[in-house]
Protein backbone atom coordinates (compact mmCIF):
# COMPACT_ATOMS: atom_id res chain seq x y z
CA UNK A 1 26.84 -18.87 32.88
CA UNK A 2 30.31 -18.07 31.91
CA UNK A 3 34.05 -19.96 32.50
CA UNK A 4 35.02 -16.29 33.39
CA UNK A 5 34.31 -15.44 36.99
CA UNK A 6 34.35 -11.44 36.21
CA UNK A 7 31.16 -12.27 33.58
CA UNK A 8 28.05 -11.44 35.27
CA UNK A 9 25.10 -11.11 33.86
CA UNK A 10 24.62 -7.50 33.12
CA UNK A 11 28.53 -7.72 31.60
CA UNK A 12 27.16 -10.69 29.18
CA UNK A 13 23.93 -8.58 28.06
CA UNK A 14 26.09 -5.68 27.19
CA UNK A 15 28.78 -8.00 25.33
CA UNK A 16 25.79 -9.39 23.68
CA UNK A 17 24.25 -6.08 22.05
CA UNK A 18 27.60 -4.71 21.31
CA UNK A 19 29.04 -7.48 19.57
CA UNK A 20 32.40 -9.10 19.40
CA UNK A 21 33.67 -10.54 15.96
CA UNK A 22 36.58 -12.09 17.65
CA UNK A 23 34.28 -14.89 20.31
CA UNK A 24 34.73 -18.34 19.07
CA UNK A 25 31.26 -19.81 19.72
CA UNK A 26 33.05 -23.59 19.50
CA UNK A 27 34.82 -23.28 22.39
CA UNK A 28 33.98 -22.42 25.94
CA UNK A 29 30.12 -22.44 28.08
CA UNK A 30 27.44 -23.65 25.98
CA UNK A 31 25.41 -21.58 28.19
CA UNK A 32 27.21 -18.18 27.78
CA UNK A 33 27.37 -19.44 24.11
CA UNK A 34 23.89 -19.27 23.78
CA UNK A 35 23.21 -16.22 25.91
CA UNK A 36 25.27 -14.14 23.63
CA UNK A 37 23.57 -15.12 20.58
CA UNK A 38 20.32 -15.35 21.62
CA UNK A 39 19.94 -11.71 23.26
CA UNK A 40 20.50 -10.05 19.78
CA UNK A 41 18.11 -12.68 18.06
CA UNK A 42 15.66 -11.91 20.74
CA UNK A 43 15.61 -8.74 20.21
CA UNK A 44 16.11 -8.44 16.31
CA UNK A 45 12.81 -10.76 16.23
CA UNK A 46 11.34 -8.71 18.21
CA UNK A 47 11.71 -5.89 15.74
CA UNK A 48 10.41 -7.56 13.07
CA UNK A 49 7.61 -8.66 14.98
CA UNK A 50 6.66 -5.24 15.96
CA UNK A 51 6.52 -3.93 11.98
CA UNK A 52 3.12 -5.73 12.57
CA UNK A 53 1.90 -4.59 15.75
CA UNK A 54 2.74 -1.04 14.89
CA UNK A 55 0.84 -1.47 11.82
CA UNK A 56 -2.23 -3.36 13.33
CA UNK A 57 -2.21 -0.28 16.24
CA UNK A 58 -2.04 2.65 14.69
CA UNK A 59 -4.41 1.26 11.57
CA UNK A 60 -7.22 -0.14 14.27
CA UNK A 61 -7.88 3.69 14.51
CA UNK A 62 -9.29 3.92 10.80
CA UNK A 63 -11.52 1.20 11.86
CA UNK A 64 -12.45 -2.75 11.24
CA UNK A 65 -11.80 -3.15 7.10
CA UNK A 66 -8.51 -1.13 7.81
CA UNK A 67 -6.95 -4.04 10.21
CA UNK A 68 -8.65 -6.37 8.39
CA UNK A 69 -6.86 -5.63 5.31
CA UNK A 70 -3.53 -5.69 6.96
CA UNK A 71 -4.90 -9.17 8.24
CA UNK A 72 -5.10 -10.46 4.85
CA UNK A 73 -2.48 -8.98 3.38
CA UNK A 74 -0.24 -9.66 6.06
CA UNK A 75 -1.55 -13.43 5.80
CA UNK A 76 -0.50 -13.77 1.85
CA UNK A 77 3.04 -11.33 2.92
CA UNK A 78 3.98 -15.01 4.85
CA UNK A 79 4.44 -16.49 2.01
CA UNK A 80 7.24 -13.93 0.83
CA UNK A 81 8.43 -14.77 4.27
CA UNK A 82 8.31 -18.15 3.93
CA UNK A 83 10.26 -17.51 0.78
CA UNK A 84 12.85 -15.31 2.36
CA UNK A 85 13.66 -17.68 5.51
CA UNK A 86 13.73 -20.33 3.41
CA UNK A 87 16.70 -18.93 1.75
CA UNK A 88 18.04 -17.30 5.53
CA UNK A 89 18.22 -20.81 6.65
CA UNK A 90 20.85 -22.11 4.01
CA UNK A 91 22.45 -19.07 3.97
CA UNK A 92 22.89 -19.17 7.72
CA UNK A 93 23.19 -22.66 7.89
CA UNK A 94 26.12 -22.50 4.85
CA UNK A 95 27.85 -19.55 6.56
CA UNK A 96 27.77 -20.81 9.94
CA UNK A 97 29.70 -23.99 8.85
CA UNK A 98 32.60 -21.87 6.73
CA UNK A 99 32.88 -19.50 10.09
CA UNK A 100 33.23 -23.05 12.51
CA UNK A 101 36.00 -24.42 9.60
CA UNK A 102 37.65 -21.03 10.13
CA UNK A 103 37.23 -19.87 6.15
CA UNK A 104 35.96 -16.82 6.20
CA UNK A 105 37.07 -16.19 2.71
CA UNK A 106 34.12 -18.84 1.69
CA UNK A 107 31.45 -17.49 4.12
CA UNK A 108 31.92 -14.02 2.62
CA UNK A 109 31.66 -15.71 -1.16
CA UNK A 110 28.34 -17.84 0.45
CA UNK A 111 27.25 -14.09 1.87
CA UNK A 112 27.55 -12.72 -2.03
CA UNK A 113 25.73 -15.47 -3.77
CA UNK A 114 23.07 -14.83 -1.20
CA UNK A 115 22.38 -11.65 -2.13
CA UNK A 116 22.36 -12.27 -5.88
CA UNK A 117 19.28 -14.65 -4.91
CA UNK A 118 17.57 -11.63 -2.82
CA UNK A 119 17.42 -9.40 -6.00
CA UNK A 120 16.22 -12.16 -8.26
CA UNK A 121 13.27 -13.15 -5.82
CA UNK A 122 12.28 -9.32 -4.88
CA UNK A 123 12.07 -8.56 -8.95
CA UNK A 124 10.00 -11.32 -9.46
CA UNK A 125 7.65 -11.03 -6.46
CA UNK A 126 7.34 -6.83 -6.72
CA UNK A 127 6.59 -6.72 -10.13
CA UNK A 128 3.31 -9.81 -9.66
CA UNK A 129 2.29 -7.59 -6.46
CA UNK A 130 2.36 -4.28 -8.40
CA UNK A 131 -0.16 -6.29 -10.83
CA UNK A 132 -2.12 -8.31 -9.20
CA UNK A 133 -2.47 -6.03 -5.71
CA UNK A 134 -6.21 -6.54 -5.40
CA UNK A 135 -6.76 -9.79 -6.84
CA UNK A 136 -4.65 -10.77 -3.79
CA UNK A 137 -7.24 -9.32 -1.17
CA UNK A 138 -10.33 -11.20 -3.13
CA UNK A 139 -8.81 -14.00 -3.32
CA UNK A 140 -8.28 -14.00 0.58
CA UNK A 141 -12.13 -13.72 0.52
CA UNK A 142 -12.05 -10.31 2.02
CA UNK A 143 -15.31 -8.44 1.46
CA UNK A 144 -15.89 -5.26 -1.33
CA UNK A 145 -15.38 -2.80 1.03
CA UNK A 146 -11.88 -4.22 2.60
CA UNK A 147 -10.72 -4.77 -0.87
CA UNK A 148 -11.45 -0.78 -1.92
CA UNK A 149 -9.90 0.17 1.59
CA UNK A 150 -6.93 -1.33 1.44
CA UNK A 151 -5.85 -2.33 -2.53
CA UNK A 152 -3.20 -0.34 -2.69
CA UNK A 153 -1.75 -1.11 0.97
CA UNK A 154 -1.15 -4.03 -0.33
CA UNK A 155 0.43 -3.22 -3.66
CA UNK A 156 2.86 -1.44 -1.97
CA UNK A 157 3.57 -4.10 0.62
CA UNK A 158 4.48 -6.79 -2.29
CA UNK A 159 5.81 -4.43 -4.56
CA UNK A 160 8.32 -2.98 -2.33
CA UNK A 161 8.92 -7.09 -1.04
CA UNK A 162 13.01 -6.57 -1.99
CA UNK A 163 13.17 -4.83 1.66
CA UNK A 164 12.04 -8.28 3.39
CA UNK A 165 13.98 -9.93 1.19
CA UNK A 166 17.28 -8.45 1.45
CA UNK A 167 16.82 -7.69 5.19
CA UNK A 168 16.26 -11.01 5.70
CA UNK A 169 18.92 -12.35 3.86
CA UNK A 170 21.30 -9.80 5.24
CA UNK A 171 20.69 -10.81 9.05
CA UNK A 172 20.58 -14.32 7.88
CA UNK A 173 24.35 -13.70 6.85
CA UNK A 174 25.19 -11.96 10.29
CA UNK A 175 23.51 -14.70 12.17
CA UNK A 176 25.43 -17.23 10.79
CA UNK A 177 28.43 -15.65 11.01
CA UNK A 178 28.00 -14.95 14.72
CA UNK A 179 27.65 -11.04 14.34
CA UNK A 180 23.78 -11.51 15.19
CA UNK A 181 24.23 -7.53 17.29
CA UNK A 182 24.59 -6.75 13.35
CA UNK A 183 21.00 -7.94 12.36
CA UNK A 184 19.69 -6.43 15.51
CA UNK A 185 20.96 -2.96 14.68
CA UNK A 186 19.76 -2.57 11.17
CA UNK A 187 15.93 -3.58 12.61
CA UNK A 188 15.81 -1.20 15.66
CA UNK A 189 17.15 1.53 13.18
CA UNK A 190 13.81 0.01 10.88
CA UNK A 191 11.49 0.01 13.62
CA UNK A 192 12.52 3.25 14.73
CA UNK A 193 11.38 5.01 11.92
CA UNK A 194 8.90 3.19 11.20
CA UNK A 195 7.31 4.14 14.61
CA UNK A 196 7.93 7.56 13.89
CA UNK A 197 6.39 7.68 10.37
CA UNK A 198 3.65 5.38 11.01
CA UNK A 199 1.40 7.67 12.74
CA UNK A 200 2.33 10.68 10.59
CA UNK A 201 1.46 9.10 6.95
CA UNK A 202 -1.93 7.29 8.16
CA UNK A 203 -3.52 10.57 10.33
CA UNK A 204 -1.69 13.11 8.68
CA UNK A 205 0.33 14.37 11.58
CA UNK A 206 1.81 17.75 10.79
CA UNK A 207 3.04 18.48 7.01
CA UNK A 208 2.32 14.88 5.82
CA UNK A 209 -0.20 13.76 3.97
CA UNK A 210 -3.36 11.25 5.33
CA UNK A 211 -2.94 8.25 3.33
CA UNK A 212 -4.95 6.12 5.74
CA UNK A 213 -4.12 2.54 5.76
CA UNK A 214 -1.75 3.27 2.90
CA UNK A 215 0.22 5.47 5.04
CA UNK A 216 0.85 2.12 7.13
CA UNK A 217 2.91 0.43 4.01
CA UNK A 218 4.82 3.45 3.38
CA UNK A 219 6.47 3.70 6.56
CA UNK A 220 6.94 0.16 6.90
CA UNK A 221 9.13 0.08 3.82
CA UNK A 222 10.55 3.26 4.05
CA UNK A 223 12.02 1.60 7.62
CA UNK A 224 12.52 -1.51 6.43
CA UNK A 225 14.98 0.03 3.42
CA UNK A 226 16.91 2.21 5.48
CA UNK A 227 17.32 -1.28 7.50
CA UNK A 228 18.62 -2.73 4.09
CA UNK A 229 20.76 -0.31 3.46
CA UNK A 230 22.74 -0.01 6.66
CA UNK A 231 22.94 -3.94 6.33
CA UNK A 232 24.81 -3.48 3.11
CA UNK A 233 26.99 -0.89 4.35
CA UNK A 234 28.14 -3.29 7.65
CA UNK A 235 28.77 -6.52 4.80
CA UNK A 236 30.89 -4.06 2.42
CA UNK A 237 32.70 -2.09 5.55
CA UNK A 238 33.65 -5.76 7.27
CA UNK A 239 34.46 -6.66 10.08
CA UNK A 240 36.81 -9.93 11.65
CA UNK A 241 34.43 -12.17 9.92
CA UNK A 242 32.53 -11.25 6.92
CA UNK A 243 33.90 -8.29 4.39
CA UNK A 244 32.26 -8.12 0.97
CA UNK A 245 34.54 -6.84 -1.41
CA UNK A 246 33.71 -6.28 -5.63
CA UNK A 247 35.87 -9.51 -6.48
CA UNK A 248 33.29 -11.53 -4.28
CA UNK A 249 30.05 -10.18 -6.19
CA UNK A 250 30.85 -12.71 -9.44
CA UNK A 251 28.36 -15.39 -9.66
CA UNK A 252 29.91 -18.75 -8.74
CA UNK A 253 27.21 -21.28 -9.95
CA UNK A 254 29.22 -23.80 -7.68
CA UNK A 255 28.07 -21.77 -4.62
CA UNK A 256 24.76 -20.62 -5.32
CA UNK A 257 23.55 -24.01 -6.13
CA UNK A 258 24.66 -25.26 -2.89
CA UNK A 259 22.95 -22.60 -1.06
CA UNK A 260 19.86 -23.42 -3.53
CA UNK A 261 19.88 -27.02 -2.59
CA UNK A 262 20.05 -26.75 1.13
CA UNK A 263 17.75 -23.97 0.70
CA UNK A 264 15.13 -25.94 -1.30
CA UNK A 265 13.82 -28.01 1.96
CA UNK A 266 13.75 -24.24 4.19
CA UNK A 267 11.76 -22.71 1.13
CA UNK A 268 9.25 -25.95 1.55
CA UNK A 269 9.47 -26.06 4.49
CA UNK A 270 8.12 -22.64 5.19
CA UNK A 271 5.97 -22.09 2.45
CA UNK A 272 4.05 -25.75 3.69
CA UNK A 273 3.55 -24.10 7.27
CA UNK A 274 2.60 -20.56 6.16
CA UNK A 275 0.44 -22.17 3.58
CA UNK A 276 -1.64 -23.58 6.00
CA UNK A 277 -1.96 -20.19 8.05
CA UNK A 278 -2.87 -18.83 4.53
CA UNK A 279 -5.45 -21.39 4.87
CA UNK A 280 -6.66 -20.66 8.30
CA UNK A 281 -7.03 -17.60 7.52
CA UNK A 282 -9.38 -17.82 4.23
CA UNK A 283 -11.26 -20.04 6.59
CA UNK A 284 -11.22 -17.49 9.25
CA UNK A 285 -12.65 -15.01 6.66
CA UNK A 286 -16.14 -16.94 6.15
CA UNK A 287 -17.35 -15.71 9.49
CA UNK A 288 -16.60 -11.94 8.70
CA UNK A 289 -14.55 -8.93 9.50
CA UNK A 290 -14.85 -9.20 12.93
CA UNK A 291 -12.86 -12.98 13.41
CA UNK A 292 -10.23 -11.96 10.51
CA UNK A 293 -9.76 -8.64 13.25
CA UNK A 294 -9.67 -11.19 16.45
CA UNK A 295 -7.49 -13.81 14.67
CA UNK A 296 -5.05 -11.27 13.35
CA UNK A 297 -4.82 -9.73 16.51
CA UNK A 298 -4.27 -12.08 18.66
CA UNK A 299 -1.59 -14.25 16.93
CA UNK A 300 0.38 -11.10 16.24
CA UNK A 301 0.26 -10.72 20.28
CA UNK A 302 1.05 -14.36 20.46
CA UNK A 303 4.28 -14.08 18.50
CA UNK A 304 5.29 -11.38 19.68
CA UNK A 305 5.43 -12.07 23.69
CA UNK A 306 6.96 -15.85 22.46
CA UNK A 307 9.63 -13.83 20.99
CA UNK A 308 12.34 -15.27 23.59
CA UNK A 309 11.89 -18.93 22.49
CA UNK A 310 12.17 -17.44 18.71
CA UNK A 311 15.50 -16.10 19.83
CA UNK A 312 16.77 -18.93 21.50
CA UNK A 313 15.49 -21.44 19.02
CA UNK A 314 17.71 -19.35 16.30
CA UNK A 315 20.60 -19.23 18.60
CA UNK A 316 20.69 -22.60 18.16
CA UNK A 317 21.04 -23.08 14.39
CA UNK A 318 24.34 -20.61 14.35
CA UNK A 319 25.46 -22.95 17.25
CA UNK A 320 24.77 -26.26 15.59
CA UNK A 321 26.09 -25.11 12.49
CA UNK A 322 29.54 -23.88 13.83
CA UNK A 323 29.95 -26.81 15.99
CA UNK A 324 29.59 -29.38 13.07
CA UNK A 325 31.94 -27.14 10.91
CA UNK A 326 34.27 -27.33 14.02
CA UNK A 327 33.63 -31.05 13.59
CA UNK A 328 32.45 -30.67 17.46
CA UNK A 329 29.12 -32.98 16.88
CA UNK A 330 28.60 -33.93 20.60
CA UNK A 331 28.73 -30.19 21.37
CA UNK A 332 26.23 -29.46 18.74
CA UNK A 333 23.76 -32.03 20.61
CA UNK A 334 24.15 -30.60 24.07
CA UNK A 335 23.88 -27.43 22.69
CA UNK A 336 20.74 -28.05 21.70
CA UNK A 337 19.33 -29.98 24.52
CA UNK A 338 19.96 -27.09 27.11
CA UNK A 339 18.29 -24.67 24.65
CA UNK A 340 15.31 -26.91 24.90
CA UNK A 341 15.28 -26.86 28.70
CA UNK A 342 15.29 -22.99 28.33
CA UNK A 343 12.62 -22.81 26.06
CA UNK A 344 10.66 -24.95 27.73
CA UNK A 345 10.38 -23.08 30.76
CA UNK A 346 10.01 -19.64 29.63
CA UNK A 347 6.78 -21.26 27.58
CA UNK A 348 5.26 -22.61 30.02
CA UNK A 349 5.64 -18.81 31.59
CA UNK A 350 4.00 -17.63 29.21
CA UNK A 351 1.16 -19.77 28.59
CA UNK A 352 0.39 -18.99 32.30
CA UNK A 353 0.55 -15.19 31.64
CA UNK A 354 -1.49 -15.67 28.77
CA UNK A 355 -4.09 -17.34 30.27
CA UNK A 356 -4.28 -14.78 32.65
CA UNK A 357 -4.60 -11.10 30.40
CA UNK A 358 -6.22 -12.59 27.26
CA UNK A 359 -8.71 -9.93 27.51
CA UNK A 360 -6.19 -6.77 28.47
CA UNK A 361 -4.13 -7.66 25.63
CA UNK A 362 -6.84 -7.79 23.50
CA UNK A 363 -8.00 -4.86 24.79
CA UNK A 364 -5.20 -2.88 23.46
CA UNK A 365 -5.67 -3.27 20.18
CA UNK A 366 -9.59 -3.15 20.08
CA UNK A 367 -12.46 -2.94 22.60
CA UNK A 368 -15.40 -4.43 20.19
CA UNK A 369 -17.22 -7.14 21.73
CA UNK A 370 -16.98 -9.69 18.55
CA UNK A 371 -13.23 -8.67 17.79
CA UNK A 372 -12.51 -9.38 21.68
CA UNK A 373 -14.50 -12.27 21.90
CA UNK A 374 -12.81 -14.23 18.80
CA UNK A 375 -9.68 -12.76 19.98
CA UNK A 376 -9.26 -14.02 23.53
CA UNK A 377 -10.71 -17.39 22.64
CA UNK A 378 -7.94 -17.67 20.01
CA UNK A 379 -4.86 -16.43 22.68
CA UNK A 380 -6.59 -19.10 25.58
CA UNK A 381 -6.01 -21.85 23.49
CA UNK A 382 -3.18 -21.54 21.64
CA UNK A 383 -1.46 -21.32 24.69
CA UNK A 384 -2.00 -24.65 26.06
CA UNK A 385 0.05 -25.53 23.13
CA UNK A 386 2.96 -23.05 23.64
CA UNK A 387 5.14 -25.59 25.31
CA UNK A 388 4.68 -27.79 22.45
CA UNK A 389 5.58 -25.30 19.76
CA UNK A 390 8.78 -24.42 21.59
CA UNK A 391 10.25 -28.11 21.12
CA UNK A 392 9.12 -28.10 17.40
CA UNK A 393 11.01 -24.69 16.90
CA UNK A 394 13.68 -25.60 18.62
CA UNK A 395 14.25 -29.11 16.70
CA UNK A 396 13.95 -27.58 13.47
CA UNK A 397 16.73 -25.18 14.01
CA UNK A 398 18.86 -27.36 15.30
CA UNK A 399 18.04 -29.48 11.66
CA UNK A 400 18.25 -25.97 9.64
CA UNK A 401 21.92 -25.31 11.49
CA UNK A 402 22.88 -28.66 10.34
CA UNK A 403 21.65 -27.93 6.68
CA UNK A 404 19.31 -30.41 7.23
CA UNK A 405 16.09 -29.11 6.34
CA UNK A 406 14.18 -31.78 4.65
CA UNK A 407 13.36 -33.39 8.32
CA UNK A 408 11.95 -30.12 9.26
CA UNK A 409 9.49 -30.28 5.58
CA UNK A 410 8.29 -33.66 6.25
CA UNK A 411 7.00 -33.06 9.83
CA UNK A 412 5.39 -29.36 8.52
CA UNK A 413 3.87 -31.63 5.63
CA UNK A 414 2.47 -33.97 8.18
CA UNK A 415 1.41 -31.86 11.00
CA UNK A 416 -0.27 -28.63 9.19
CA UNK A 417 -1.35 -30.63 6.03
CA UNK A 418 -2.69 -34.35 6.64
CA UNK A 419 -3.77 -32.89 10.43
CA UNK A 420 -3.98 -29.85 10.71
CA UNK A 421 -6.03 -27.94 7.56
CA UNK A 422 -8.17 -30.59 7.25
CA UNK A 423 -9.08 -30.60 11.26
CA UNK A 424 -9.70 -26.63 10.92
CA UNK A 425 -11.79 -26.96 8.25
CA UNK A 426 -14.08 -29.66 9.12
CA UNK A 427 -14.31 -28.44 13.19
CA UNK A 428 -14.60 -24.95 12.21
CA UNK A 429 -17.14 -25.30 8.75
CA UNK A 430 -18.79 -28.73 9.39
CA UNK A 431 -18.31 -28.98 13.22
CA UNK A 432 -19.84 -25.90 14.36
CA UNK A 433 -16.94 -24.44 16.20
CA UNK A 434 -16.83 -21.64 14.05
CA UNK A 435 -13.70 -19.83 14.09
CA UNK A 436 -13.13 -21.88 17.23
CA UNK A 437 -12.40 -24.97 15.22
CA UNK A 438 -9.12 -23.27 13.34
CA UNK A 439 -7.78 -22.43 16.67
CA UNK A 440 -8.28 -25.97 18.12
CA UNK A 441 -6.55 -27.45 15.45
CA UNK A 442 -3.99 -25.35 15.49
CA UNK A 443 -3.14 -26.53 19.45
CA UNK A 444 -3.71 -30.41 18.21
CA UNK A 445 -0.71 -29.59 15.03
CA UNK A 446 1.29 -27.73 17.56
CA UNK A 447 1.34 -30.85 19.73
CA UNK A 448 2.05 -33.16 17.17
CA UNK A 449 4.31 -31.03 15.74
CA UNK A 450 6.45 -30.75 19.09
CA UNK A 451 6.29 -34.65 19.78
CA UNK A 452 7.83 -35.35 16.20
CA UNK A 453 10.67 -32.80 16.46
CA UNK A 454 12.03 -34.16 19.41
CA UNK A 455 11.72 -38.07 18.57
CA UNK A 456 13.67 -37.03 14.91
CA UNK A 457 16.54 -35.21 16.50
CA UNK A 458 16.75 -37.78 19.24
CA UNK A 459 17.76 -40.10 16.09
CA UNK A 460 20.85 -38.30 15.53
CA UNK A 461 21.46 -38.04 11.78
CA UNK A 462 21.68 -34.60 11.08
CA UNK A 463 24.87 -34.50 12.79
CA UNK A 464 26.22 -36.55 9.32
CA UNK A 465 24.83 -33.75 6.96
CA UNK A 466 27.65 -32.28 4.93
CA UNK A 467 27.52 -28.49 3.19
């Protein structure tokens, strides 16, 4: 694991969740490399992940239309997410190549520029969700009562969207710098409270008030901004890498095109797969609360116990990235290739475990028949295309640390829209596979997906891209 024979692994995990601005990620073991960076990432992903699950647990208490309408919302919410790592990966990607040409000065003007796109995007996307809040649920297809339960849920979810995107866009600038403890901190401080308050603003709990599934956004972004705002504080306060001082903050149309350009194909590139889950889920919908409740809940247990891979597979864009900066290309490739070989077993793992508690994990989140049925039906077979999805995600970040993330677009484009919408609609609504048919062609994109990833990066020419 590590060139130094003192490093074992419990030293490494505490190196990793401390932090050290000072590690040169160009030089040394890939593997320790990636174990350093991939622990926090783990971990901050993780956090995010959990926003959800916290949500979706405390809110199955109100009852069916209640995680439903976090379901839906949380459906459209991708698209803001789509929006926000679309922008993460050419900030990361940008940043991560300054850091591996040791100019820190131009990361931290690449870091600035960033966040002048975060306020942009979160005034124009919280001021359409404070409008159109509702509108949003219907046209999701979610029935009267859903829409009445949860309208202004998800007002507040898209009208306080300038948390996601400067927390996104915040970690995306600690990730490619190599300070990815940073990004981990600010979302276990989020999560933390938003834990705490969760429980308190949907039941009531002591001197607040019952706000029901509303209670559920309010704590979310109330966490999620104190996460912000601790983010800022680390850019401005500096460190060895990244220190964002007032003479930075001047727009320099120079650098926020370039992160514009290389973010174009990330913004595509996410909004074309989280389209299609938008999709999905509006197809989902036609067969009642009930599937929207299984679907939601089990891809949100999906994601979340894949977490790992996620880290690992973001690992490797700061690592690409800094090695092509470094003008280390070679390195870049093996780097990659071993992160594949990690991902692929820990996949495999958990496709096994998977296959085993479907129904406890289900189980935790809701004990009705329907909602369990749809819901372990959708966890058994996504997993027999886990392994699958881990190549794809870990191909694409190696493209998105290169800056090259039109590859990444044209694969989505292929896989989720020529194969896989299509597929889900006409096995689910035409086949008779009912919601059945969305998951199966889901596993059949994943696959595809996968198989394309590796044969492009096998090819080689993202190691030319130049930011």
């Amino acid at each position: 694991m590590s060139e130094q024979p003192n490093d074992t692994l419990l030293t490494l995990f505490k190196q990793a969740l401390v932090g050290n601005s000072t590690i040169d990620y160009t030089q040394g073991s890939i593997a320790r490399a990636t174990f350093l960076l991939a622990v926090p990432m783990i971990i901050e992903m993780a956090m995010e992940s959990i926003f959800a699950i916290v949500d979706i647990f405390f809110v199955s208490g109100v009852g069916t239309d209640a995680v439903a309408t976090v379901g839906l919302t949380e459906a459209v919410i991708t698209l803001l997410y789509a929006l926000a790592m679309g922008l993460s990966m050419g900030t990361t990607a940008l940043v991560a190549r300054r850091i591996g040409e040791k100019n820190p000065a131009a990361a931290t003007v690449t870091a600035a520029q960033a966040l002048w796109l975060a306020a942009f995007m979160s005034l124009l996307v919280g001021i359409s969700g404070i409008l159109f809040g509702a509108d949003i649920l219907r046209l999701m297809g979610a029935e009267a009562e859903v829409v009445e339960t949860g309208r202004t849920y998800t007002t507040i979810m898209f009208g306080s969207s300038f948390t996601i995107f400067f927390l996104f866009l915040n970690n995306a600038i600690f990730r490619g710098a190599g300070d990815a403890s940073l990004a981990m901190r600010t979302l276990v401080l989020a999560n933390v409270i938003n834990i705490v308050l969760d429980p308190c603003l949907i039941y009531g709990v002591g001197p607040f008030p019952e706000l029901g599934v509303t209670g559920a956004a309010v704590a979310t972004n109330i966490g999620r901004g104190c996460g912000v705002m601790v983010g800022l504080v680390y850019l401005c306060t500096g460190n060895n890498r990244i220190c964002l001082l007032w003479s930075h903050t001047a727009m320099q149309a120079r650098v926020l095109w370039t992160i514009l350009r290389i973010s174009f194909g990330g913004v595509a590139q996410m909004l074309i797969a989280t389209a299609s889950w938008v999709f999905l889920m509006r197809i989902v919908s036609e067969f009642g609360g009930s599937a929207v409740a299984g679907y939601t809940i089990a891809v949100r247990i999906m994601l979340f116990i894949i977490l790992p891979a996620f880290g690992l597979s973001n690992a490797t864009a700061t690592l690409v990235g800094q090695n092509l900066g470094a003008n280390l290309p070679d390195r870049a490739e093996a780097t990659v290739w071993k992160v594949m070989q990690y991902v692929s077993v820990y996949m495999l793992a958990t496709a096994l475990a998977a296959l085993i508690f479907n129904e406890w994990l289900i189980a935790l989140f809701s004990t009705e028949p329907e909602v369990m049925e749809y819901g372990v039906a959708c966890l058994q077979i996504f997993s027999f295309g886990l392994l699958f999805f881990g190549l794809s995600g870990t191909a694409v970040q190696a493209f998105n640390g290169a800056g090259d993330t039109m590859t990444p677009t044209w694969i989505n484009f292929f896989a989720f829209w020529i194969v896989q919408v299509p597929l889900a609609y006409a096995l689910a609504l035409f086949g008779g596979l009912g919601p059945e048919g969305v998951f199966w062609a889901v596993f059949v994109s994943d696959v595809l997906a996968g198989i394309l990833g590796v044969l492009f990066f096998r090819r080689g020419r993202w190691k030319n891209k130049r930011v």
